[in-house]
Protein backbone atom coordinates (compact mmCIF):
# COMPACT_ATOMS: atom_id res chain seq x y z
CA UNK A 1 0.00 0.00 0.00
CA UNK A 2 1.34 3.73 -1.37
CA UNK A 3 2.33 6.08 1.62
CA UNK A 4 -0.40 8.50 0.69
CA UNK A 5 -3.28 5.88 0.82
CA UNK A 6 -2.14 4.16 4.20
CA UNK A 7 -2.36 7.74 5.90
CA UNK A 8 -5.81 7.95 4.93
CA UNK A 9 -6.74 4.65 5.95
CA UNK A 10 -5.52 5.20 9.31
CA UNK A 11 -7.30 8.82 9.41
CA UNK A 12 -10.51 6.68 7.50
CA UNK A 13 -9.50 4.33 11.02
CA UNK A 14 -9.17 7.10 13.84
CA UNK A 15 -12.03 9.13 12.80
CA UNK A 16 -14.41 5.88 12.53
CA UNK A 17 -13.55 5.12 16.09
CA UNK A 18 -14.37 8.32 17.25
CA UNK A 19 -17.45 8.37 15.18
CA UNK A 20 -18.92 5.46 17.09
CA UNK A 21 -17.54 5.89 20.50
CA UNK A 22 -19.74 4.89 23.13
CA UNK A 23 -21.56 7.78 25.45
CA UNK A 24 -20.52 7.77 29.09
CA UNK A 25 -23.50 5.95 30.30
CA UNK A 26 -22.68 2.83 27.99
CA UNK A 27 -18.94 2.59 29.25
CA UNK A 28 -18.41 3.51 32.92
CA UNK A 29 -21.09 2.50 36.34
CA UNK A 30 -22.94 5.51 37.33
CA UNK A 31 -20.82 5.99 40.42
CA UNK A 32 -17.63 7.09 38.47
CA UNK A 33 -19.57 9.56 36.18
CA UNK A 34 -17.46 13.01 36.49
CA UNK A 35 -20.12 16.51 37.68
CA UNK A 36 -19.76 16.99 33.98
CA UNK A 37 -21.43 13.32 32.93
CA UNK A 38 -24.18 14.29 35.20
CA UNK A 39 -25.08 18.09 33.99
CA UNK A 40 -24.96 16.30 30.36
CA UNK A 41 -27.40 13.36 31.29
CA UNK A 42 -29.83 15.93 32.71
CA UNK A 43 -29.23 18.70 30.25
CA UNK A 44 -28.33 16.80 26.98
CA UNK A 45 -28.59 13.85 26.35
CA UNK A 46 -31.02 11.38 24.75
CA UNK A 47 -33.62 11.80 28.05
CA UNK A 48 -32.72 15.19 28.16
CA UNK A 49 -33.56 18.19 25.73
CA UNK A 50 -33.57 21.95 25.56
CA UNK A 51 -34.71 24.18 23.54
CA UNK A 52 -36.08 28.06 23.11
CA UNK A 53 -39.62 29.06 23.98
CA UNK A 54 -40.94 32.84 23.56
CA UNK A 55 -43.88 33.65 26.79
CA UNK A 56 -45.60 36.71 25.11
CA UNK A 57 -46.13 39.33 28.02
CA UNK A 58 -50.08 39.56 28.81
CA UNK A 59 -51.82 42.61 28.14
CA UNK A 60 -51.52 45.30 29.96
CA UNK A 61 -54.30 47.64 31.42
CA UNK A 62 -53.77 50.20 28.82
CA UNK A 63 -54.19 47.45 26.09
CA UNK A 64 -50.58 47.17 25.11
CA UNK A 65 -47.92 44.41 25.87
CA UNK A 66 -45.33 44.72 29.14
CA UNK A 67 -44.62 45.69 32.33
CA UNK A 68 -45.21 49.49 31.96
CA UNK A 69 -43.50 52.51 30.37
CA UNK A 70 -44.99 51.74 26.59
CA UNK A 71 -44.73 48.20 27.04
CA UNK A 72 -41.12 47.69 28.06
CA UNK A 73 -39.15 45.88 31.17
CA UNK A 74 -41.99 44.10 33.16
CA UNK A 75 -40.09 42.57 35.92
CA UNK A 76 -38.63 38.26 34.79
CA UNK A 77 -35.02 40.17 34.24
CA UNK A 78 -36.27 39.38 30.35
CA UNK A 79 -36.01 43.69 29.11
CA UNK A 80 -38.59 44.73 26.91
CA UNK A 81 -40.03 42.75 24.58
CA UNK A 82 -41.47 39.58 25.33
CA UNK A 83 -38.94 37.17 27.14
CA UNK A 84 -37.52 34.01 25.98
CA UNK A 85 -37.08 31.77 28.05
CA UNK A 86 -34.33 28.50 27.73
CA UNK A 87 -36.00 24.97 29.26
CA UNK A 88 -35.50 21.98 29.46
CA UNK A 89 -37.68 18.61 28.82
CA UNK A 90 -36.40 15.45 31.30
CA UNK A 91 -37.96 12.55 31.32
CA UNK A 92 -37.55 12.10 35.39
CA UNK A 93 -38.48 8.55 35.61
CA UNK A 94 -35.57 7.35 33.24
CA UNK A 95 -33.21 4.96 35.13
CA UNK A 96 -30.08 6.92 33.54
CA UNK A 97 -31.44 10.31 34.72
CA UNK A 98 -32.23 8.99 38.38
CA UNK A 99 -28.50 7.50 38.20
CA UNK A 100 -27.71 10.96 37.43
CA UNK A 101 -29.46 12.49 40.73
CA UNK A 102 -28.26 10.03 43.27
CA UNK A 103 -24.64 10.69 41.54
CA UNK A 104 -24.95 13.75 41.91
CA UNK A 105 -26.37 13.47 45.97
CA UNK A 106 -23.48 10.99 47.22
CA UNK A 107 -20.41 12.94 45.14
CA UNK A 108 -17.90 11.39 43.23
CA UNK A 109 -16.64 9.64 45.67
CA UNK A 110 -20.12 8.54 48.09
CA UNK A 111 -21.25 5.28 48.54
CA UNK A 112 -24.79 4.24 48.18
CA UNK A 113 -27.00 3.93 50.77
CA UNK A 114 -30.50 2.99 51.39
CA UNK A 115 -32.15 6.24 50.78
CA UNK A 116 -30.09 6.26 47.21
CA UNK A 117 -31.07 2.56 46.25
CA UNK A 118 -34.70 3.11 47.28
CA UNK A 119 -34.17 5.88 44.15
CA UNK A 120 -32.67 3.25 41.51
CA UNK A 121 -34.86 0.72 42.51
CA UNK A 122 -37.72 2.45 42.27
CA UNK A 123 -40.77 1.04 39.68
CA UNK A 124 -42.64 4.55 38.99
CA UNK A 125 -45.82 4.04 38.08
CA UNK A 126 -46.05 6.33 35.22
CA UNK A 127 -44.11 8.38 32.95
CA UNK A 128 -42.40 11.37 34.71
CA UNK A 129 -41.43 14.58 32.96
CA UNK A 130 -40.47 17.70 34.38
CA UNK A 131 -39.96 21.25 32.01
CA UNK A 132 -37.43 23.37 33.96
CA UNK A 133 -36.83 26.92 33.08
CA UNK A 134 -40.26 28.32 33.15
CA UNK A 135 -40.48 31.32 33.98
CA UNK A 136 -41.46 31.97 37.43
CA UNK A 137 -45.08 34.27 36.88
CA UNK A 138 -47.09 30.58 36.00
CA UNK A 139 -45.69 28.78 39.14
CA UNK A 140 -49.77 29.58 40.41
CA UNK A 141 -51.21 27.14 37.77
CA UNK A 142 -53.21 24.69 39.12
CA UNK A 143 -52.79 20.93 38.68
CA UNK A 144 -56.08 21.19 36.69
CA UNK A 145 -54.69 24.15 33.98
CA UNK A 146 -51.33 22.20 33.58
CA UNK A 147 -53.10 18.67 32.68
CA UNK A 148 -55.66 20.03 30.36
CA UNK A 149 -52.91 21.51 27.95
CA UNK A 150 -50.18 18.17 28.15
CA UNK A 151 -49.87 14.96 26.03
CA UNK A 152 -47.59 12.66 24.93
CA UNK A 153 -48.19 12.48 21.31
CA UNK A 154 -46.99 9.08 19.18
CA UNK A 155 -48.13 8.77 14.99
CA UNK A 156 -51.09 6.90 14.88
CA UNK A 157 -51.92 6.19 18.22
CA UNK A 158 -54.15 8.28 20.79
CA UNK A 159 -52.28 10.92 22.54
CA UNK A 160 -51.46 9.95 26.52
CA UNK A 161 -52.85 12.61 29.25
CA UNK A 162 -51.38 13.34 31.85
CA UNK A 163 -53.14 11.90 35.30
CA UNK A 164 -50.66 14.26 37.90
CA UNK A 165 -49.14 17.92 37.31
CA UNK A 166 -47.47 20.29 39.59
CA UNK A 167 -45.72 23.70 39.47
CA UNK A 168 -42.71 23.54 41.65
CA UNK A 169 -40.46 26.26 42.47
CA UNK A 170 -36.70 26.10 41.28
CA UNK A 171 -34.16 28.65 41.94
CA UNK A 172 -35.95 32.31 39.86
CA UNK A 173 -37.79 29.90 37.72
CA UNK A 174 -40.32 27.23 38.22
CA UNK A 175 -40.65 23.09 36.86
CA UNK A 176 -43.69 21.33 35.98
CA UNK A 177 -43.63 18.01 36.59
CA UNK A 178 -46.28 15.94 34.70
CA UNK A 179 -47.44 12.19 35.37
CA UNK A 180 -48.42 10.37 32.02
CA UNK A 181 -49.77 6.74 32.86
CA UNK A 182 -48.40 3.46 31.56
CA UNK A 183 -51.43 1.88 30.22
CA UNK A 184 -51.11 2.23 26.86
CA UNK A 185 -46.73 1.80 27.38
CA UNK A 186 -44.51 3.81 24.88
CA UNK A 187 -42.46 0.90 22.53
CA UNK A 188 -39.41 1.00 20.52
CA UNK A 189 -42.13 0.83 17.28
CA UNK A 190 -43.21 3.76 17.90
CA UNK A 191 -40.15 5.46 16.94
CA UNK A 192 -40.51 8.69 18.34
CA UNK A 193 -42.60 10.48 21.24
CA UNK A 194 -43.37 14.17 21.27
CA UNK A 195 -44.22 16.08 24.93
CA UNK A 196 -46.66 18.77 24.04
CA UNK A 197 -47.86 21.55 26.19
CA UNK A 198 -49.01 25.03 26.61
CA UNK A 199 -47.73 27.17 29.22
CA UNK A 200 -49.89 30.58 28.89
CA UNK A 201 -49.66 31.53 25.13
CA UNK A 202 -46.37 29.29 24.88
CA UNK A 203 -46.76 26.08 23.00
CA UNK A 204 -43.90 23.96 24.56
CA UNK A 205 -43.00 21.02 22.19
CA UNK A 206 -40.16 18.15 22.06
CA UNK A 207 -39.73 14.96 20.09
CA UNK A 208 -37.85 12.60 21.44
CA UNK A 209 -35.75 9.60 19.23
CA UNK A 210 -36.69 6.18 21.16
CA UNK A 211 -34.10 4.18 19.51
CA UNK A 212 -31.81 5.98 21.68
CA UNK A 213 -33.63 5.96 25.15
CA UNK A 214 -32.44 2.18 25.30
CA UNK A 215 -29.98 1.80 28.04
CA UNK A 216 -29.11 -1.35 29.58
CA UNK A 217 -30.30 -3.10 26.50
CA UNK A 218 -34.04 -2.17 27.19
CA UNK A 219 -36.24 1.32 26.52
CA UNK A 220 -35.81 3.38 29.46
CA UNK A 221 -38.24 5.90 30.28
């Protein structure tokens, strides 16, 4: 083989390997995941997923948009204009993300106790998803308001409601946590599943890719 073409076959080599190297999850035990494993299992990763949502400011008693002063500032820390607002969709009941929590309880170097393996070993009942980053203003919605807007939507099958929601409040912000039930179970055929919601006049919306929520050789959610 010619000089030239064995340098590209070991680049062709090198950048293969790198191409399909496994995630952190696949090749180390929980326990030795560094801080920054654990932000990117509950920030970014396959159970994790952000994105951008605009909240348009509600009207104001002189008709227009904002917090005062023609419609600009309005308290949030957002300016004028109406704010944007960066959340993220976590599907809570996910092995990998609870791994991720009680990693992130005991430190780097903690052992795991009772408390932590009452966590792991949990069997939720449902489907748990929490959207933090929402702006703190709809941390009064009642259970009621957040269930009627949620769903879990798959192609060709009915969309799953939600049975539990809550507004919890986290750091400025505020999470919802939603409670889909398992009767109707999310599979691997169904390829993909979308959260939907509507948070004021914010539509909230993430697919998800199940073919890469498997995790210990089984769909994880």
């Amino acid at each position: 083989m010619r000089p030239r073409a064995l340098a590209l076959s070991v680049v062709c080599l090198l950048g293969c390997a790198v191409l399909f190297a496994a995630d952190f999850w696949e090749e180390k035990e929980f326990t030795a995941w560094s801080d920054k494993d654990v932000e990117k299992m509950m920030t970014n990763s396959p159970w994790a997923k952000r994105l951008t949502v605009v909240f348009p400011r509600p009207p104001t008693e002189s008709g227009g948009r904002g917090g005062g002063r023609g419609g600009r500032g309005g308290g949030g820390g957002f300016g004028g204009g109406s704010p944007q607002a960066r959340l993220i969709v976590r599907w809570q009941s996910a092995l990998p993300v609870r791994q991720a929590v009680v990693r992130a309880q005991i430190g780097s170097d903690g052992a795991v106790g009772p408390d932590a393996r009452a966590v792991l070993d949990q069997n939720a009942p449902g489907y748990f998803v929490v959207v933090s980053g929402v702006p703190g203003q709809f941390g009064r919605l009642s259970p009621e308001a957040l269930m009627a807007e949620a769903r879990l939507e798959r192609k060709g099958k009915e969309p799953i409601r939600p049975v539990q929601a809550a507004a919890q409040r986290e750091g400025r912000g505020v999470a919802l946590a939603y409670v889909f039930p398992k009767d109707e179970a999310i599979v691997l055929d169904d390829k993909d599943v979308e959260f939907v919601t509507k948070v004021g006049d914010a539509t909230i919306k993430r697919k998800f890719k199940l073919e890469d929520m498997v995790y210990n050789d089984q769909l994880e959610l």
